[in-house]
Protein backbone atom coordinates (compact mmCIF):
# COMPACT_ATOMS: atom_id res chain seq x y z
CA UNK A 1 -45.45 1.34 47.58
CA UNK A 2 -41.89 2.10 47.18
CA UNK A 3 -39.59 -0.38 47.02
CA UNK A 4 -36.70 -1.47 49.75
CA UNK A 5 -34.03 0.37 47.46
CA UNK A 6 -35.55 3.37 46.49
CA UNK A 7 -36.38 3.64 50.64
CA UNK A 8 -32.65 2.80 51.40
CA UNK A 9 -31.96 5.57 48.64
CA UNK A 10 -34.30 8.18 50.11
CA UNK A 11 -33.10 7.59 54.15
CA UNK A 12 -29.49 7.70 53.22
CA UNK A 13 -30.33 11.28 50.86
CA UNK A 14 -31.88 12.35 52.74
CA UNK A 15 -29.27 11.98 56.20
CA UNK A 16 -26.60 13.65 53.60
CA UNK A 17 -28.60 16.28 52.96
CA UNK A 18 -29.39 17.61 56.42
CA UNK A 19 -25.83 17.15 57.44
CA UNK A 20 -24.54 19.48 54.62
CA UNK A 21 -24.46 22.97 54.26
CA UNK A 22 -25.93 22.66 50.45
CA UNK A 23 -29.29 23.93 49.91
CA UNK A 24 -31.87 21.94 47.67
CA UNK A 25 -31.49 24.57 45.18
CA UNK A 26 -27.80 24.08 45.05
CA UNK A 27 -28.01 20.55 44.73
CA UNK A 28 -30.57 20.63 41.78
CA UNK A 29 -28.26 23.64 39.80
CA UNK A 30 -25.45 20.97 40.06
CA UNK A 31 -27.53 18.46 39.07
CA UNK A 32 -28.32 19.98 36.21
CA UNK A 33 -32.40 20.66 37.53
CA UNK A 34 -34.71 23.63 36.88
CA UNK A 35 -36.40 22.86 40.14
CA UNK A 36 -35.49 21.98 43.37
CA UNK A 37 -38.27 20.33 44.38
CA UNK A 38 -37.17 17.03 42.06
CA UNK A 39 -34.89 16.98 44.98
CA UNK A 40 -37.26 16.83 47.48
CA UNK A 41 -39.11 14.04 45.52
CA UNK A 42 -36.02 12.61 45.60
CA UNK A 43 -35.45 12.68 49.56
CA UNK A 44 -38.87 11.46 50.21
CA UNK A 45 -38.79 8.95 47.59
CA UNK A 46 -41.86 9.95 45.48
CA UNK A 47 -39.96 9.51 42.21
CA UNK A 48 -37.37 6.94 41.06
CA UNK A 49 -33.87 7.83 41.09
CA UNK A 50 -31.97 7.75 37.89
CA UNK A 51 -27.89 5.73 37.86
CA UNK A 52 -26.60 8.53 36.34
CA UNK A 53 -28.32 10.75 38.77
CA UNK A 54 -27.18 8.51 41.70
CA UNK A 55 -23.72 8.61 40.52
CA UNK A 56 -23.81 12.66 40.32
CA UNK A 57 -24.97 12.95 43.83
CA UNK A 58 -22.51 10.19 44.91
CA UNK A 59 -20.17 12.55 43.57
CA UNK A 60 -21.26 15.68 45.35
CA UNK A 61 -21.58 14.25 48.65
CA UNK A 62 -17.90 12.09 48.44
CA UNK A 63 -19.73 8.96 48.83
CA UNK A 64 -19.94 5.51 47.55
CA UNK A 65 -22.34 5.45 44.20
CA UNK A 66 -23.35 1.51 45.39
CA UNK A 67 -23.63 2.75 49.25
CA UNK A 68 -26.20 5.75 48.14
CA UNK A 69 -28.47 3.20 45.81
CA UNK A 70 -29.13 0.96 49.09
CA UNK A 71 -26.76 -1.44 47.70
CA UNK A 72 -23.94 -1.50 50.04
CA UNK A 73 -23.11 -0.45 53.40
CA UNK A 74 -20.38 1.06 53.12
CA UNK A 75 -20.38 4.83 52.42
CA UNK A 76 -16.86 5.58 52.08
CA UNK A 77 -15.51 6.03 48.38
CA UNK A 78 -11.89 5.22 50.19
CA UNK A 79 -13.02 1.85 51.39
């Protein structure tokens, strides 16, 4: 069962990554991944997402870090 966070996580990931123009490959290289499916794990929230790895992604999309967790509801980093 995944929890309500990691589902918050996964919805919101996976909304930034269809309305960007970065592939899954892309997104793993920065991440620092061998494979891009970890990212698709990651969008549909078959493996726990690491802080650090939260923060990175927060990062690359030019969101909130505490919005992308499921934490907050506020995406903006300018808020």
């Amino acid at each position: 069962m995944i929890d309500k966070y990691t589902q918050k996580f996964s919805k919101r990931f996976t909304k930034l990554l269809k309305n960007s123009d970065l592939t899954y490959g892309e997104i793993a290289k920065k991440l620092g991944l061998k494979s891009k499916s970890t990212i698709c794990k990651y969008a549909n929230g078959s493996i726990t997402v690491t802080v650090s790895t939260i923060v990175k992604l927060a990062k690359i999309f030019d969101v909130s870090p505490i919005w992308l967790a499921g934490l907050d509801d506020k995406s903006s980093t300018k808020d």
